[in-house]
Protein backbone atom coordinates (compact mmCIF):
# COMPACT_ATOMS: atom_id res chain seq x y z
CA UNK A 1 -33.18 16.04 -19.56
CA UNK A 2 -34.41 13.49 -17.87
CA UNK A 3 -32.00 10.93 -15.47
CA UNK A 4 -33.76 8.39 -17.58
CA UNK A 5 -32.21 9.68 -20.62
CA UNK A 6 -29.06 10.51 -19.30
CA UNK A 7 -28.17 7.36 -18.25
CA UNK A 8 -29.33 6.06 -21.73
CA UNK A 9 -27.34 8.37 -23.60
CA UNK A 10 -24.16 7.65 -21.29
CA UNK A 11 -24.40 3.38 -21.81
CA UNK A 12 -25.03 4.27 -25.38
CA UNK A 13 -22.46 7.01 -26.68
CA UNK A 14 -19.75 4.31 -24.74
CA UNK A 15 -20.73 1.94 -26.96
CA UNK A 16 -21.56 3.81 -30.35
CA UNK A 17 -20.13 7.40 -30.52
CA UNK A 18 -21.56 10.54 -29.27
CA UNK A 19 -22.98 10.90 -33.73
CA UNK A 20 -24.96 8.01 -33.46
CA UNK A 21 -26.55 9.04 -30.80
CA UNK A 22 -27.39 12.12 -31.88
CA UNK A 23 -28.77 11.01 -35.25
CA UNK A 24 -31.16 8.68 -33.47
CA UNK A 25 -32.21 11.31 -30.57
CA UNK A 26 -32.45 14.69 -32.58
CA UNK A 27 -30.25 16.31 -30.13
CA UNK A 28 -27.33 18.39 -30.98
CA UNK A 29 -24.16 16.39 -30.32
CA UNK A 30 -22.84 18.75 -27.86
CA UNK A 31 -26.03 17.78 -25.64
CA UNK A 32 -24.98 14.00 -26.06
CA UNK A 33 -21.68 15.08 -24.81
CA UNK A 34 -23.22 16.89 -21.81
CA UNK A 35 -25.07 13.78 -21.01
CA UNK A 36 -22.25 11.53 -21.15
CA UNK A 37 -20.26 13.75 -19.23
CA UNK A 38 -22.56 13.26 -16.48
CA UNK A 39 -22.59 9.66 -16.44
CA UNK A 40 -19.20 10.03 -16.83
CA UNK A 41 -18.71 11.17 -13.63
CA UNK A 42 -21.54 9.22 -11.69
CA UNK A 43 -19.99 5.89 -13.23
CA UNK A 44 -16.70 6.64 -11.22
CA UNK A 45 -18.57 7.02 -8.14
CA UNK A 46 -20.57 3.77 -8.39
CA UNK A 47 -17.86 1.21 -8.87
CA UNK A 48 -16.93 -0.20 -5.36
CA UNK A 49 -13.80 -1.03 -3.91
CA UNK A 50 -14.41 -4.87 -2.79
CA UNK A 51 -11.37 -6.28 -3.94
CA UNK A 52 -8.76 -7.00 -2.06
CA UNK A 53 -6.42 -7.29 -4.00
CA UNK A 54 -5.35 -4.86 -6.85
CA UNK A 55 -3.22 -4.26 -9.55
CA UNK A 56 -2.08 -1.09 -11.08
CA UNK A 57 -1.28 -1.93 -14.69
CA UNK A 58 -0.75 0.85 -18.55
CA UNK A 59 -2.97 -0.75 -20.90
CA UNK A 60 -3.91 -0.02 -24.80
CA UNK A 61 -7.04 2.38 -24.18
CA UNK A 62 -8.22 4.97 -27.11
CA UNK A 63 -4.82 4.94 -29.03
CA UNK A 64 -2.37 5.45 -26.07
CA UNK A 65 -1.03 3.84 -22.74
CA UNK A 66 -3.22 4.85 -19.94
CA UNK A 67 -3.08 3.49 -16.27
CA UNK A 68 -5.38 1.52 -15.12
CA UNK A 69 -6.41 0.17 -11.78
CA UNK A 70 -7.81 -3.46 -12.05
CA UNK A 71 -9.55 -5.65 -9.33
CA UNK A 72 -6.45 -8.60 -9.72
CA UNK A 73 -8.95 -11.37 -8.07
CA UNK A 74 -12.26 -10.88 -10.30
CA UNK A 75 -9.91 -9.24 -12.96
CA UNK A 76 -12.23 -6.31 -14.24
CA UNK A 77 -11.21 -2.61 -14.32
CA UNK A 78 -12.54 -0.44 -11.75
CA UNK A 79 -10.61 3.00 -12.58
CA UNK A 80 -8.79 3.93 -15.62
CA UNK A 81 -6.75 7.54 -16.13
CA UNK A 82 -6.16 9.58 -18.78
CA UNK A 83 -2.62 9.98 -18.16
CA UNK A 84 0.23 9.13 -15.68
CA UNK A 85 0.32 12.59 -14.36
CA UNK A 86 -3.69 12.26 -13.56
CA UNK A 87 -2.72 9.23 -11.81
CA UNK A 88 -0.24 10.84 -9.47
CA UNK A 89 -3.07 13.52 -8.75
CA UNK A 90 -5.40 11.30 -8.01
CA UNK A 91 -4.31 7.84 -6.65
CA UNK A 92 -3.68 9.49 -3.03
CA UNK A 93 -7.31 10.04 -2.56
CA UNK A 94 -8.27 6.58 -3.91
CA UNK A 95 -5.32 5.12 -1.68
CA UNK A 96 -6.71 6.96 1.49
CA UNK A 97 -10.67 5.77 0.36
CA UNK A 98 -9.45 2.08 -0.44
CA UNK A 99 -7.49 1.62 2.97
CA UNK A 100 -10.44 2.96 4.74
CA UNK A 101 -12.81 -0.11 3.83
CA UNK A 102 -9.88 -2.81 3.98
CA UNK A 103 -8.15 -3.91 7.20
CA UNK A 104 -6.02 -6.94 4.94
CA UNK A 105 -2.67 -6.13 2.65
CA UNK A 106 -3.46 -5.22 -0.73
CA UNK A 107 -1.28 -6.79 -3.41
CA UNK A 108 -0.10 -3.90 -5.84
CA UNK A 109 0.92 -5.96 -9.03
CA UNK A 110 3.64 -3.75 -11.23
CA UNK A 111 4.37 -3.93 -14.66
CA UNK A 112 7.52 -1.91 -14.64
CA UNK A 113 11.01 -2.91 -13.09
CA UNK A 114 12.39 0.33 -13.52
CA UNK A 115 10.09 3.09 -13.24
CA UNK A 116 9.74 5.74 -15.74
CA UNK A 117 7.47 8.33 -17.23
CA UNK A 118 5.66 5.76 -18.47
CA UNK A 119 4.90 3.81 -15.30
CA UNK A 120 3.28 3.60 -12.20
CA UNK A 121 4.21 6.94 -10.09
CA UNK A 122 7.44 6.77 -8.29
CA UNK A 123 6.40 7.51 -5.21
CA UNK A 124 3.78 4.10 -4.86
CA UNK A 125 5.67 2.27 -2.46
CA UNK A 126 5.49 5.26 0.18
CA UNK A 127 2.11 5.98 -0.94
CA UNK A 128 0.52 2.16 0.01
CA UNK A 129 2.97 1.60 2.85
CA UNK A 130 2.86 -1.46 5.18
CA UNK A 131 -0.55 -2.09 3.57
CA UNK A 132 0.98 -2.89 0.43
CA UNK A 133 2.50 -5.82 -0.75
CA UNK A 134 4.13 -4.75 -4.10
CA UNK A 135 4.94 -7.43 -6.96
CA UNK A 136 6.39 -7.50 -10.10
CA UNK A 137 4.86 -9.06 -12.73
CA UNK A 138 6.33 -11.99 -14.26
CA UNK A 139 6.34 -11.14 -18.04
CA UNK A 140 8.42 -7.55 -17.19
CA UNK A 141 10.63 -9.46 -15.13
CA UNK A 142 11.32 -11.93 -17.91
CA UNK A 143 11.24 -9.28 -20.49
CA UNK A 144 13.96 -6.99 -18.53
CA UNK A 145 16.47 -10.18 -17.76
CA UNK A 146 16.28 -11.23 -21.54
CA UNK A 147 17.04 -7.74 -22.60
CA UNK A 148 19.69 -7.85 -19.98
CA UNK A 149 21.27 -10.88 -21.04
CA UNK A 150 21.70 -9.84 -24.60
CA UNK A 151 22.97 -6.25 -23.74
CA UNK A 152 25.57 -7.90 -21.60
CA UNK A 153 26.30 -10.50 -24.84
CA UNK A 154 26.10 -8.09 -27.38
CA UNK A 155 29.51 -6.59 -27.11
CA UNK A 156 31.28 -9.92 -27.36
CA UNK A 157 29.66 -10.66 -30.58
CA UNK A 158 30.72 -7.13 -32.05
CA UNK A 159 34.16 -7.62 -30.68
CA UNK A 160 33.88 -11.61 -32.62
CA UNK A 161 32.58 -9.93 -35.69
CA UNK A 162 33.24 -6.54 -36.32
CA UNK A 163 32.36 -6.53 -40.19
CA UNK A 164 28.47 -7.29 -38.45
CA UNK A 165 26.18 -4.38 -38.89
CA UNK A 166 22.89 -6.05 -37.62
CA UNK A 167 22.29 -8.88 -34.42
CA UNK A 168 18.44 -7.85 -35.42
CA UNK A 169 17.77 -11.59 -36.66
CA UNK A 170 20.31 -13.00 -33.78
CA UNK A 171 18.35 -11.14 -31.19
CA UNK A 172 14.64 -12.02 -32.36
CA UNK A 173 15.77 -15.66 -32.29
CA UNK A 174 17.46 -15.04 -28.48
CA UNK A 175 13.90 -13.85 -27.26
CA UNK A 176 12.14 -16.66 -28.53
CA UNK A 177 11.82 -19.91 -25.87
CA UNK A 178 12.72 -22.99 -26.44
CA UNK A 179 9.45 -24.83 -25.95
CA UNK A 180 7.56 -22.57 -28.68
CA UNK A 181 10.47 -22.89 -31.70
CA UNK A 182 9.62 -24.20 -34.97
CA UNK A 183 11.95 -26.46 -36.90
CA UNK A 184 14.13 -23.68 -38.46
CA UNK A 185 14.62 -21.73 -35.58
CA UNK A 186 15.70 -24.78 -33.76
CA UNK A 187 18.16 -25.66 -35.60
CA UNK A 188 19.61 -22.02 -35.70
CA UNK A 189 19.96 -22.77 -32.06
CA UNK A 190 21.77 -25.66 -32.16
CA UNK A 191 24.17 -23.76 -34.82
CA UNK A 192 24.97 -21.62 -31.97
CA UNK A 193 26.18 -24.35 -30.24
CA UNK A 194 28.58 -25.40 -32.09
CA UNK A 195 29.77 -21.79 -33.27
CA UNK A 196 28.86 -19.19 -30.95
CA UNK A 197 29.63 -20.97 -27.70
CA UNK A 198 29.01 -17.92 -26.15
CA UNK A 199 25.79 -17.04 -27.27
CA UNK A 200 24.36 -20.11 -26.70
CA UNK A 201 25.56 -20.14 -22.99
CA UNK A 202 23.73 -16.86 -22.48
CA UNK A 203 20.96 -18.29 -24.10
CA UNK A 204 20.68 -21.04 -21.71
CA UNK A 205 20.88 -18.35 -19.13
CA UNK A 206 18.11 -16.87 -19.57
CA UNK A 207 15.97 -19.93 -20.39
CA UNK A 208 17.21 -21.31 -16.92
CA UNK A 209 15.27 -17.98 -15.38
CA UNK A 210 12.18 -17.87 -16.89
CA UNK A 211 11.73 -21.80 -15.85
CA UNK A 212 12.58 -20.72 -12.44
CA UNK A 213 8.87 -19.99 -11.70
CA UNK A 214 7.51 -23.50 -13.42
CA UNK A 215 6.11 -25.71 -11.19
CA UNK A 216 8.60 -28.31 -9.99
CA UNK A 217 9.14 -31.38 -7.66
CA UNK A 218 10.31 -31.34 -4.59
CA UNK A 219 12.24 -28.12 -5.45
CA UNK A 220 10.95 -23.76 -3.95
CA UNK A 221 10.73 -20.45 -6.22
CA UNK A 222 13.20 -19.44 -3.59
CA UNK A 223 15.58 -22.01 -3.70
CA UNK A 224 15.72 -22.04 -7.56
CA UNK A 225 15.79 -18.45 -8.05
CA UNK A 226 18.86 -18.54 -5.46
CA UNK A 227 20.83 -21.36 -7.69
CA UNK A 228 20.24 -19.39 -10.52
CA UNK A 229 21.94 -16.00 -9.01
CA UNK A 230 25.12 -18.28 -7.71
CA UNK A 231 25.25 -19.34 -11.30
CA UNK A 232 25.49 -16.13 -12.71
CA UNK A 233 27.49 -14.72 -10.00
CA UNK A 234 30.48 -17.36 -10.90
CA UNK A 235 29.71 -17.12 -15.16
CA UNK A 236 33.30 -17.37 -16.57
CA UNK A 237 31.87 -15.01 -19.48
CA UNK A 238 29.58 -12.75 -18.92
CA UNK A 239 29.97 -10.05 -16.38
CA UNK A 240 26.12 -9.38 -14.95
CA UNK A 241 26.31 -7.48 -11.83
CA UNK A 242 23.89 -4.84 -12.54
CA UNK A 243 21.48 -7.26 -13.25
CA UNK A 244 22.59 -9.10 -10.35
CA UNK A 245 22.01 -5.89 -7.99
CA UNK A 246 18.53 -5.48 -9.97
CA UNK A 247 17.26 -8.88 -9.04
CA UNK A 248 18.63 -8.36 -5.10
CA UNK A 249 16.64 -5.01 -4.86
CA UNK A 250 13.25 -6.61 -6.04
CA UNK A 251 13.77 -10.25 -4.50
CA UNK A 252 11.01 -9.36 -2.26
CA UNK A 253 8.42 -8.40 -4.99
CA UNK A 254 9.52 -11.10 -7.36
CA UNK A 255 8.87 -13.63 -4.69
CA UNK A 256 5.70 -12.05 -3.83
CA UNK A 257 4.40 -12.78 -7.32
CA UNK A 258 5.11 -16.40 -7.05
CA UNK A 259 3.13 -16.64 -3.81
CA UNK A 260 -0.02 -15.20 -5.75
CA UNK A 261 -1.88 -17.31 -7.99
CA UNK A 262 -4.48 -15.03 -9.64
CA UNK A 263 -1.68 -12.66 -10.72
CA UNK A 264 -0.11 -15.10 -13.16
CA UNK A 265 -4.27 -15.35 -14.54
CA UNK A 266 -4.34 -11.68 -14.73
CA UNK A 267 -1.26 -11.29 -16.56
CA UNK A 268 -2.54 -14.11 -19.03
CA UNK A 269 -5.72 -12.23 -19.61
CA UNK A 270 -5.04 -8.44 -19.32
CA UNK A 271 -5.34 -7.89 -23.15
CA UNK A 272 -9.41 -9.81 -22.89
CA UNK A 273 -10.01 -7.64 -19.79
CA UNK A 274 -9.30 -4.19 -21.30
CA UNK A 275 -10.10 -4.60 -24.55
CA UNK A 276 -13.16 -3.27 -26.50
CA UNK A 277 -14.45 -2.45 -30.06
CA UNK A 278 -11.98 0.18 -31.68
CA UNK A 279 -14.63 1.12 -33.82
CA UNK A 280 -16.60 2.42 -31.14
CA UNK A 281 -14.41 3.56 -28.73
CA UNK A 282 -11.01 3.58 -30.12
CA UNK A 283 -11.46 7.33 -30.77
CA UNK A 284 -12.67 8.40 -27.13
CA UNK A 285 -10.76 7.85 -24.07
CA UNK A 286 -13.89 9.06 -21.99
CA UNK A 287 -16.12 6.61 -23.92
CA UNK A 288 -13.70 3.94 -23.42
CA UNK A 289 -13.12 4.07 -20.20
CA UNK A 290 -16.63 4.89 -19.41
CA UNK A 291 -17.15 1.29 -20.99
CA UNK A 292 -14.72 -0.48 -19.14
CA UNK A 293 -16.23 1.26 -16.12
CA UNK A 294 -19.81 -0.16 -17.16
CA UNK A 295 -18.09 -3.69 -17.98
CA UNK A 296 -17.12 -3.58 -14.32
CA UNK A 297 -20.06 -2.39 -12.73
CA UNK A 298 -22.29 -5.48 -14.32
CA UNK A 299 -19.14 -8.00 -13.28
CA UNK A 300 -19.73 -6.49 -9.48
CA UNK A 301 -23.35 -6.94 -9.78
CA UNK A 302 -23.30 -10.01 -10.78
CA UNK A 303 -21.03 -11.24 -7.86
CA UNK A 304 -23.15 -9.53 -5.13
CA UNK A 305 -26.28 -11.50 -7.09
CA UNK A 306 -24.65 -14.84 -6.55
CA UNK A 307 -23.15 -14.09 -3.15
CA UNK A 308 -27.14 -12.97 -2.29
CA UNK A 309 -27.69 -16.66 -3.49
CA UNK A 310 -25.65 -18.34 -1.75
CA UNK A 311 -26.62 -16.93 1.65
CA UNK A 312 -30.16 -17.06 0.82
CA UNK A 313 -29.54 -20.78 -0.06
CA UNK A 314 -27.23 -21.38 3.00
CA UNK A 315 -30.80 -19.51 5.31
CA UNK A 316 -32.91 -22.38 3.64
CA UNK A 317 -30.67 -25.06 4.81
CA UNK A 318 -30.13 -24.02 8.52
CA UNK A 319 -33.72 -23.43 8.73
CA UNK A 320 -34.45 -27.04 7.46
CA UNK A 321 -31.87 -27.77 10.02
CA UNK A 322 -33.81 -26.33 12.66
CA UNK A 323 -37.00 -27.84 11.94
């Protein structure tokens, strides 16, 4: 075969199946394979590692979680693994070839307060060391102190009304923010009020954390987050210490999100920056990721096409300067 075709077959199997290709080629589908295998593995050479700041995020890829490393800044993925374990195997290598072409931090964005099987490998913060500034992002964060809130609420309910077998509907509604309610749902809320004083505090509670990190007058992330831990600290209700100690252990990270801009983009546009057509690709993790991989690759290009621009435009000038 000739490089020619290989690289054909590997763009196109990523984007139509391995039987596809075969029809149209008269190959047998185990050659396709062979061919994409081999682009496979020259695509994972070929992306770069410009970016300087990264984030290491599971996303939706061929039917399961996989981890992904994404360029934060330019927000394209540049290395995707078939598994966690994989990951573990493998990140020290790209750790030691990453630090050896960067002299600045590297922002590690995490989706996971408490890690897990199913997140980032436990051993990251050793692994990037001084090098790394690690951040949580700011929809887990939200997403563990709402869960947090209710678990700590939940047993007053029960102990209120004991006949209850399901909060499902009461805890749907205690997710939802304020700002997004529709008429019925609002005036559930207001219900609570009046007859679950204590729910309704706890709501409040955690709608006074997630507008911690809204922009505001005159007023820091740091000093707001701190107003809202003395509140909780002195709550004549609920008892949340362990939630307390949580947010104490990652008040570094959390803050470190704040102070980064393109994270909160990221976070808004992770599902558009991994996603691709589950037709195609929903059925092969190599062909998906050997997709995102190509997705990436033509992103990089075209930066390094319109940075060669601008110097070549910024060359004109200071020659006209000159003259």
């Amino acid at each position: 075969m000739t490089v020619r075709f290989v690289e054909w077959v590997g763009k196109e199997v990523a984007e139509r199946g391995f039987a596809a290709v075969a029809k149209q080629t008269s190959v047998d589908p185990k050659v396709a394979r062979r061919a994409f295998r081999e682009t496979e593995w020259k695509l994972g050479r070929d992306v770069p590692l410009l970016s300087d700041a990264i984030a290491i995020e599971l996303i939706d890829l061929a039917g399961s979680k996989r981890p992904a490393i994404i360029d934060a800044k330019e927000q394209f993925v540049f290395e995707v693994y078939a598994s966690v374990q994989e990951m573990q195997m493998r990140l020290p290598a790209f750790v030691r070839e990453y630090s050896s072409q960067h002299e600045h931090p590297i922002v590690v964005a995490d989706l996971s307060l408490v890690l897990g099987t199913e997140g980032p490998p436990l051993f990251r913060d050793d692994l990037f060391g001084s090098q790394g500034v690690l951040a949580i992002s700011r929809t887990s964060l939200e997403h563990e102190v709402s869960s947090r809130i209710w678990n700590s609420c939940e047993p007053l309910l029960r102990q209120k009304h004991p006949q209850r077998d399901s909060w499902r509907f009461v805890r749907a509604l205690f997710s939802k923010r304020e700002s997004s309610m529709k008429k019925i749902a609002r005036s559930h809320l207001k219900a609570w009020k009046e007859i679950e004083p204590e729910l309704y505090a706890a709501y409040e509670l955690k709608e006074n954390f997630l507008n911690i990190w809204q922009a505001e007058a005159g007023s820091s992330v740091e000093a707001r987050l701190e107003a809202w831990i003395q509140r909780v600290v002195h709550h004549p209700v609920l008892h949340l210490d362990a939630l307390i100690a949580m947010i104490v252990i990652h008040r570094d990270q959390l803050l470190a999100f704040s102070r980064h801009d393109f994270l909160a983009g990221l976070y808004e546009r992770l599902h558009e920056i991994t996603s691709l057509d589950r037709s195609r690709t929903g059925r092969s993790f190599s062909a998906a990721r050997a997709a995102l991989l190509t997705r990436g690759l033509a992103q990089e290009k075209e930066k390094k096409d319109k940075l060669a621009n601008l110097v070549e435009q910024f060359a004109h000038i200071l020659k006209g300067v000159e003259s």
